[in-house]
Protein backbone atom coordinates (compact mmCIF):
# COMPACT_ATOMS: atom_id res chain seq x y z
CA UNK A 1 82.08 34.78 92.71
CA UNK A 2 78.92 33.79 90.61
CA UNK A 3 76.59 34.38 93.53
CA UNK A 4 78.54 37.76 94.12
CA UNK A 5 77.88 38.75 90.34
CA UNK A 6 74.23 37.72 90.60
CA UNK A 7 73.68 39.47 93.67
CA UNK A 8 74.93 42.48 91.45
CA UNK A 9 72.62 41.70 88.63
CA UNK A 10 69.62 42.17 91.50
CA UNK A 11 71.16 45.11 92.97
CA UNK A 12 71.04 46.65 89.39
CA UNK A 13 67.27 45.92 89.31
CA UNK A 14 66.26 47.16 92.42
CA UNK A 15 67.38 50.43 91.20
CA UNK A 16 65.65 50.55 87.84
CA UNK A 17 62.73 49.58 89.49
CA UNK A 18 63.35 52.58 92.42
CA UNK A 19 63.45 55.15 89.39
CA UNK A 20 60.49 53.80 87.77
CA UNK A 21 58.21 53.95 90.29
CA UNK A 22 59.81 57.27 91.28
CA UNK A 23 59.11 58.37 87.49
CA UNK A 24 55.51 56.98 88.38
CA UNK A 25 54.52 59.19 91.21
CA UNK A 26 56.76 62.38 91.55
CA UNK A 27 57.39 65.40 89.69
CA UNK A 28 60.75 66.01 89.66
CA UNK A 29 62.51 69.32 88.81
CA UNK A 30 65.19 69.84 86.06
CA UNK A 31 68.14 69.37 88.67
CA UNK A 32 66.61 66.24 90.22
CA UNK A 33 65.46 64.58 86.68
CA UNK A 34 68.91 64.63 85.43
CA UNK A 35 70.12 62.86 88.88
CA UNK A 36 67.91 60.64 88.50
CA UNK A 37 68.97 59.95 84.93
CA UNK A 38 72.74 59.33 85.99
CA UNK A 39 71.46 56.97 88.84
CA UNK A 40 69.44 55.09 85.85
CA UNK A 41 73.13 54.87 83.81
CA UNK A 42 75.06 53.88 86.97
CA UNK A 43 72.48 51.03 87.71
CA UNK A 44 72.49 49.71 84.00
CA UNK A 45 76.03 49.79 83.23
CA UNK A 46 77.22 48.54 86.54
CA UNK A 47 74.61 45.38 86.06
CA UNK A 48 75.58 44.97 82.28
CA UNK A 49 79.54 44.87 83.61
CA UNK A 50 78.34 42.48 86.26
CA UNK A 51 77.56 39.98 83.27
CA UNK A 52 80.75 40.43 81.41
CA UNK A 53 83.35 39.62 84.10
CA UNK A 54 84.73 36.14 82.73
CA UNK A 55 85.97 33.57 85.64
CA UNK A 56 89.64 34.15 85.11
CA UNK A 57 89.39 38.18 85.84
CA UNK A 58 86.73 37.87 88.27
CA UNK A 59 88.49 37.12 91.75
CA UNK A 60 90.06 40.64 90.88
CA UNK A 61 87.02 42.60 88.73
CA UNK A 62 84.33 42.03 91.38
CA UNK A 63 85.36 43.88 94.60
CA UNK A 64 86.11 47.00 92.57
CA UNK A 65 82.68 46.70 90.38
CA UNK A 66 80.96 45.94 93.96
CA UNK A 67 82.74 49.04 95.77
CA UNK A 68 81.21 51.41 92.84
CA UNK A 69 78.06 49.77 93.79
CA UNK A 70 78.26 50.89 96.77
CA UNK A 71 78.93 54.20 96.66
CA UNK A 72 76.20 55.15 94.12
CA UNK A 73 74.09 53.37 96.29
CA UNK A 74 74.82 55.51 99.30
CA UNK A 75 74.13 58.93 96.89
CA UNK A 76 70.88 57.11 95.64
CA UNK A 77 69.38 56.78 99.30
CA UNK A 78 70.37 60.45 99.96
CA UNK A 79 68.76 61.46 97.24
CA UNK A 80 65.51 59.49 97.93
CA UNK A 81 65.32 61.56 100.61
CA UNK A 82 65.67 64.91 98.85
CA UNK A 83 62.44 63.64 96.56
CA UNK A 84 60.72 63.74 99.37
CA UNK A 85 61.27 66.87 100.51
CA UNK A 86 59.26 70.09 99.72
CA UNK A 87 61.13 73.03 97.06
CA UNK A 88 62.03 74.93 100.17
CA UNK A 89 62.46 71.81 102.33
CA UNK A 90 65.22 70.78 99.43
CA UNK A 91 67.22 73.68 99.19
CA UNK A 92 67.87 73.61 103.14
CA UNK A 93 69.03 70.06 102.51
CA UNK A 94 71.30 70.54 99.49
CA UNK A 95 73.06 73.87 101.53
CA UNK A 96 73.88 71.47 104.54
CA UNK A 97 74.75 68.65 102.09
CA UNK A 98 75.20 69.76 98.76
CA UNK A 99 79.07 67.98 98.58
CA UNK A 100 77.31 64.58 99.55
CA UNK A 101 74.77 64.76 96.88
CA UNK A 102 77.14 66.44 93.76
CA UNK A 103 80.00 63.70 94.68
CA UNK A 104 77.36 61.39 93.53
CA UNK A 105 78.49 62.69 89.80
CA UNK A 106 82.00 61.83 90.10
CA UNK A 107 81.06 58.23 91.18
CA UNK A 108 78.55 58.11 88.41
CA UNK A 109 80.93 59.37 85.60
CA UNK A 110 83.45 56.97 86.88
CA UNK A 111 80.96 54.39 86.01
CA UNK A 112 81.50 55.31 82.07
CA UNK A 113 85.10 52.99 82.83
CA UNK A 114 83.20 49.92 83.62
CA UNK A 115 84.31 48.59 79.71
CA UNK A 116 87.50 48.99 81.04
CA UNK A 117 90.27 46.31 82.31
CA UNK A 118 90.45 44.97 86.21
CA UNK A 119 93.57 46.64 86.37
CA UNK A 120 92.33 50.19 84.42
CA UNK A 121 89.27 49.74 87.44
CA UNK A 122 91.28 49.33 90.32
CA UNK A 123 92.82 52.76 89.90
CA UNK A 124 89.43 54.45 90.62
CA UNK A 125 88.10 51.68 93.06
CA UNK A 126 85.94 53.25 95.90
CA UNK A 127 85.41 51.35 99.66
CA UNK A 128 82.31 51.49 100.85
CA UNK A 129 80.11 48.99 102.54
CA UNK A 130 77.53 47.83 99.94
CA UNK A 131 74.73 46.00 101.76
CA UNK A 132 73.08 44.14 99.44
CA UNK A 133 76.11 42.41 98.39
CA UNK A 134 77.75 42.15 101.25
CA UNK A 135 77.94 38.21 102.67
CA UNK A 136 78.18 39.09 106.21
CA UNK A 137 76.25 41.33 108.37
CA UNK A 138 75.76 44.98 107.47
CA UNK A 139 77.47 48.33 108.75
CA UNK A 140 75.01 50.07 111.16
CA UNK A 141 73.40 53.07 109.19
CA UNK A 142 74.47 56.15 110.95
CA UNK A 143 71.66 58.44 111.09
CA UNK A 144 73.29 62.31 110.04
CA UNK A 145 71.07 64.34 112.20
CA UNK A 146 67.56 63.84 113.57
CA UNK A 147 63.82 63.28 111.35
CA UNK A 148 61.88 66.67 111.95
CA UNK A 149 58.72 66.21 112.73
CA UNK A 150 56.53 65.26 109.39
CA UNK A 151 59.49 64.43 107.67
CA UNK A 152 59.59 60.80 107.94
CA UNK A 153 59.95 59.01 104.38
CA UNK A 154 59.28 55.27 102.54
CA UNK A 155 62.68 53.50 103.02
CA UNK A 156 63.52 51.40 99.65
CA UNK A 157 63.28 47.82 99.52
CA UNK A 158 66.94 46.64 99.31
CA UNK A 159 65.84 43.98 96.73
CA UNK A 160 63.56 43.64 93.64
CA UNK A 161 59.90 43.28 94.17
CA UNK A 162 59.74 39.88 92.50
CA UNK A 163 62.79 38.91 94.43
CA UNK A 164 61.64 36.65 97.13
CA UNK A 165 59.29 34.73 95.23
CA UNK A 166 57.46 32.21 95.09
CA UNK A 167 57.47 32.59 98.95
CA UNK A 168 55.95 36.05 98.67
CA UNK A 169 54.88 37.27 95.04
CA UNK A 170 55.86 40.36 93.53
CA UNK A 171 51.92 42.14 93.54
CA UNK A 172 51.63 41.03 97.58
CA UNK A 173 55.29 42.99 98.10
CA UNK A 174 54.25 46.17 96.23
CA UNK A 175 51.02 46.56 97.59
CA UNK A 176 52.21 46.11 100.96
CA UNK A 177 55.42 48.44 100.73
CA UNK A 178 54.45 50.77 98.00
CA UNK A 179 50.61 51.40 99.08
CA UNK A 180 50.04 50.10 103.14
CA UNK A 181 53.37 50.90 104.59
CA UNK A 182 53.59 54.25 102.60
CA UNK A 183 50.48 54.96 104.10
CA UNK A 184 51.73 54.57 107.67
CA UNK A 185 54.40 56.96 106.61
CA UNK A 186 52.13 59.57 105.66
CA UNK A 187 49.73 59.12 108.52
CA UNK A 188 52.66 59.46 111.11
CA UNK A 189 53.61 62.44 109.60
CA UNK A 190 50.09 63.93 109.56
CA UNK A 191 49.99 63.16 113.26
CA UNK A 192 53.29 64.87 113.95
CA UNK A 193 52.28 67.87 112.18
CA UNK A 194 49.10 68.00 114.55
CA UNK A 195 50.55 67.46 117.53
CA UNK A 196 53.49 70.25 116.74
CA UNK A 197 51.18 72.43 116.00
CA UNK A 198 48.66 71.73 119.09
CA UNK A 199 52.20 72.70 121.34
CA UNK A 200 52.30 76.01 119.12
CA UNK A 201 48.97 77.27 119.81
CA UNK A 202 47.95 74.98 123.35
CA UNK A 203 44.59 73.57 121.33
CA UNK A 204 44.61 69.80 123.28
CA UNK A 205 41.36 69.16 122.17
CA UNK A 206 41.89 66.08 120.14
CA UNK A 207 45.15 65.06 121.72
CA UNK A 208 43.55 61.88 122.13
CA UNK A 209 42.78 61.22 118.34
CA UNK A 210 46.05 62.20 117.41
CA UNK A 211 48.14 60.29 120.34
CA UNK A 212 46.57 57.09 119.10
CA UNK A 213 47.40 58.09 115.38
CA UNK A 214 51.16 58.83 116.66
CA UNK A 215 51.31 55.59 118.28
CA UNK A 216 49.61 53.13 115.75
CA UNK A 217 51.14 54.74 112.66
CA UNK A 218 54.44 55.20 114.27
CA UNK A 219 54.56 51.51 115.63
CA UNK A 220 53.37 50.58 111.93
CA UNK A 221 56.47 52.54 110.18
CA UNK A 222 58.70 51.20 112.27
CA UNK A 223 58.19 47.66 112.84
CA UNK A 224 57.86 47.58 108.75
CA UNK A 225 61.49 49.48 107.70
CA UNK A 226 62.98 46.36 110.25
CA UNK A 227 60.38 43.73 108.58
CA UNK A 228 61.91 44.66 105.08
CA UNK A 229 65.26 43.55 105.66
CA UNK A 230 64.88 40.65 107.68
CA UNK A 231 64.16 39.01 104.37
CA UNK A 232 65.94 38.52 101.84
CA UNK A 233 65.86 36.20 98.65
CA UNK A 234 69.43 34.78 99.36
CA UNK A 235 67.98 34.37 103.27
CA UNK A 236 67.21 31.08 105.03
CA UNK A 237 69.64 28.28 106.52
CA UNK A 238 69.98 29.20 110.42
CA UNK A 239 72.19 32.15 112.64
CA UNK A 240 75.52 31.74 113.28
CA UNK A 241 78.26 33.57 115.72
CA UNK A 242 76.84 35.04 118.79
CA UNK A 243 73.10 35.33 117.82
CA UNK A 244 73.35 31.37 117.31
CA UNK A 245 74.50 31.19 120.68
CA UNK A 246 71.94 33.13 122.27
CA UNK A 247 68.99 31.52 121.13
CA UNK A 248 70.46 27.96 121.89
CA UNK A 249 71.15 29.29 125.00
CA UNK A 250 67.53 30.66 125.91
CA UNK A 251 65.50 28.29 123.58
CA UNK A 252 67.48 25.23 123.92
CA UNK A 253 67.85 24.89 120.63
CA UNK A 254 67.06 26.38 117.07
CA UNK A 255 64.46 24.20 116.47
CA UNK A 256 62.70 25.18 119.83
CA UNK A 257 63.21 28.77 119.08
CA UNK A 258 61.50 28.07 115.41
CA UNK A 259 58.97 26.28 116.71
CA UNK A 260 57.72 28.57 119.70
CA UNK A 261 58.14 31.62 117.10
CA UNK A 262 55.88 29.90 114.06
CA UNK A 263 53.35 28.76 116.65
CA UNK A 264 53.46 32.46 118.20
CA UNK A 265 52.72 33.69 114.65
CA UNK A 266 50.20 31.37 113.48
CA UNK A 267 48.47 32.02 116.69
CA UNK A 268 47.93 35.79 116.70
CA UNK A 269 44.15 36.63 117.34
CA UNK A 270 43.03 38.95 114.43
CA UNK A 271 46.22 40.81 112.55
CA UNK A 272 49.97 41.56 114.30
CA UNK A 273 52.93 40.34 114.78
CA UNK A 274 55.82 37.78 115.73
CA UNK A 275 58.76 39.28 117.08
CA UNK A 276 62.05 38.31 118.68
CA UNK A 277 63.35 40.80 120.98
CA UNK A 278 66.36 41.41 122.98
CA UNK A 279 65.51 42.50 126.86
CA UNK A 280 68.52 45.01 128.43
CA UNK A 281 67.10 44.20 131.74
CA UNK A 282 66.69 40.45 131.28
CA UNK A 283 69.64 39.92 129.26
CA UNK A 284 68.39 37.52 127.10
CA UNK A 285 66.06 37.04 124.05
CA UNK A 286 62.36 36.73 124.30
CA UNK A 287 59.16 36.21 121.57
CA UNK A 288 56.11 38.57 121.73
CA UNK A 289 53.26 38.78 120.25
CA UNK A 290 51.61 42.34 119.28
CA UNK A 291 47.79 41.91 118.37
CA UNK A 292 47.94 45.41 118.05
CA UNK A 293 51.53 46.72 116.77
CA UNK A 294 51.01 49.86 118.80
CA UNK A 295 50.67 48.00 121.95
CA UNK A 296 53.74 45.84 122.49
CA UNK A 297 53.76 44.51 126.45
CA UNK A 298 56.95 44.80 127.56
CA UNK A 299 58.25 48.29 126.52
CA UNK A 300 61.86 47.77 127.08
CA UNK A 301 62.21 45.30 124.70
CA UNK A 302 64.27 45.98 121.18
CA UNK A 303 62.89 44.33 118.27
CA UNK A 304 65.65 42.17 116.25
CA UNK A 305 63.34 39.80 113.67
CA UNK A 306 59.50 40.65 113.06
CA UNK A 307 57.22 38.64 110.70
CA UNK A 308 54.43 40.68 109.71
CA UNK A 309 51.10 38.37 110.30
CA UNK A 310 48.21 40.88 109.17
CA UNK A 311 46.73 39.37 106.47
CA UNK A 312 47.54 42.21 103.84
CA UNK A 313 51.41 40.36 104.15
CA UNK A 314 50.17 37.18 102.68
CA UNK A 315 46.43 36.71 101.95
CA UNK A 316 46.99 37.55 97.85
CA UNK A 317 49.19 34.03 97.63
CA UNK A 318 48.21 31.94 100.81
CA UNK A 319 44.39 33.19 101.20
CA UNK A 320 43.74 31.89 105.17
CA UNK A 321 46.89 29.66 104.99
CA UNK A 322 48.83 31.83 107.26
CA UNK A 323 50.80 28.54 108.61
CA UNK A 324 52.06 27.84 105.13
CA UNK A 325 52.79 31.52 104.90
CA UNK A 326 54.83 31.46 107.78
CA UNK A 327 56.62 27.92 107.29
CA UNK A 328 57.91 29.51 103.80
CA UNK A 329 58.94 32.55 105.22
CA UNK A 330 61.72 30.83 106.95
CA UNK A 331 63.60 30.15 103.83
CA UNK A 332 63.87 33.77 103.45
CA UNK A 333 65.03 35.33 106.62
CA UNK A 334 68.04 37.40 106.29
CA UNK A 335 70.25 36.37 109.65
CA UNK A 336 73.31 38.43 109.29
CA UNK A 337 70.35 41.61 109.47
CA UNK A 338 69.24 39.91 113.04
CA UNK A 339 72.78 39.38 113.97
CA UNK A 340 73.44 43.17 113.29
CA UNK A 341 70.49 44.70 115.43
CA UNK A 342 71.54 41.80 118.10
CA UNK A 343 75.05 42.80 118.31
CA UNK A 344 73.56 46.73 118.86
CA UNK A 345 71.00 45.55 121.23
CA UNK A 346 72.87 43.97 123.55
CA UNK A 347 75.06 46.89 124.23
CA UNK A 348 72.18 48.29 126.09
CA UNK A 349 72.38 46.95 129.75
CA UNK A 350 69.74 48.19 132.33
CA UNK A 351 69.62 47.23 135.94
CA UNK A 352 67.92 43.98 136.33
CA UNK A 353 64.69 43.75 138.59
């Protein structure tokens, strides 16, 4: 229950820290300011409850205080996304989901009871699945309808900046999320906008340039927002269940499967990436190496853990130590993440050849 209460307490600041850097580098409107200022309450009040829950009331205190969690953090993401939108952008949003975003306030006001007694909580208790609490693996996010093109957005660290220290220090993480991976963001969306409009008028001329910007930028975005959560500060110790299985089944053995995947990393020429994949065809796992993150090999592979080798991920702390870099990253890997993408991946089955 401690470690469930704690895990609260960092939920709480990865929140306050969301709204300060969104305070940092948007300009919100009236409407979105004071959404933002309820968030800020929610956040606080929930982690200053999260404090006050003695040992005798907790067993019954925590799951409701961790289901309110959960629900403003489901309104929070959706309304990340409306801060990225543009004024017109947003008011096509909020008509197709203005009841998602104004039930946020209801969830927020019930907030104002967390003084109140287990029992008084329990009658407004809300089930959701909150995933940074959660011990086992998390609920597949269901994606509502399709990103346009140019619309792709900075997904949220689902921890504190400073929270996986000392194996990766707070100024490495927001450089690389905040600045390099934000970047990646914006330059897929520039190359989506150019590529939409070279099908609206039939200009081709630089479809090359913008085909490579696509592919790198794209291949950068994505291989990040799965990098993210495959750590996590309460990570480490091995895989369990079914993923467990799988690599002792291909690798022989964790340790093999360790091994072959820290040597793969240390051994990337120039920047790129370790990754364990899933094949549909093969049926079984596999590690690649990308030297270039737009050029993975084998095409048909999912990605279930990456570990992000350029040296932007670790040179602040580790300077050319990448092996060090990589040995400590091990105590932070978030298994019940891999175990979800491994459990979707291996759904897919193509015909073997």
């Amino acid at each position: 229950m401690e470690e469930k209460a704690r895990k609260l307490l960092d939920w709480s600041q990865w929140g306050r820290q969301w709204i300060d850097h969104l305070r940092r580098k948007k300009t919100l409107n009236r409407e979105l300011e004071r959404h933002l200022h309820k968030f800020e309450e929610s956040f606080i009040k929930i982690g200053r409850q999260a404090t006050r829950i003695h040992k005798a009331e907790a067993a019954e205190a925590l799951p409701i205080l961790i289901a309110r969690a959960e629900e403003v953090q489901k309104q929070f993401h959706h309304f990340l996304r409306l801060t990225q939108l543009t004024e017109d952008e947003r008011f096509v949003e909020q008509t197709v989901a203005q009841e998602e975003l104004f039930e946020a306030e209801a969830v927020q006001e019930a907030t104002e009871t967390c003084e109140a007694t287990p029992a008084q909580m329990r009658e407004t208790a809300i089930s959701a699945p909150y995933q940074a609490v959660r011990e086992t693996a998390r609920e597949p996010i269901r994606v509502a309808r399709p990103v346009a093109p140019g619309r792709h957005t900075l997904p949220p660290l689902p921890y504190a900046y400073n929270a996986l220290e000392p194996y990766i220090d707070e100024q490495t993480m927001r450089i690389h999320h905040e600045k390099l991976h934000q970047k990646y963001v914006d330059d897929l969306n520039t190359a989506e906008r150019k590529l939409a409009e070279a099908r609206q008028n039939g200009n081709y001329d630089l479809i090359r340039h913008w085909e490579r910007e696509l592919a790198f930028n794209g291949a950068g975005h994505y291989l990040h927002s799965i990098f993210w959560p495959s750590m996590s500060p309460h990570g480490g110790d091995t895989p369990t269940g079914e993923l467990a299985e799988a690599i002792q089944r291909y690798f022989g053995s964790f340790d093999a499967f360790r091994q072959q995947f820290s040597q793969a990393a240390g051994k990337v020429e120039g920047p790129g990436w370790a990754i364990l994949v899933w094949s549909p065809r093969a049926q079984h796992l596999e590690i690649l190496t990308a030297e270039k993150h737009q050029n993975l090999a084998q095409w048909d592979a999912v990605p279930l853990l990456v570990l992000d080798v350029w040296e932007h991920a670790y040179f602040l702390q580790y300077q050319n130590q990448r092996d060090k870099y990589v040995e400590n990253w091990w105590k932070i890997v978030n298994w019940p993440y891999v175990e979800e993408r491994f459990q979707q991946a291996r759904k897919l089955r193509w015909e073997p050849f």
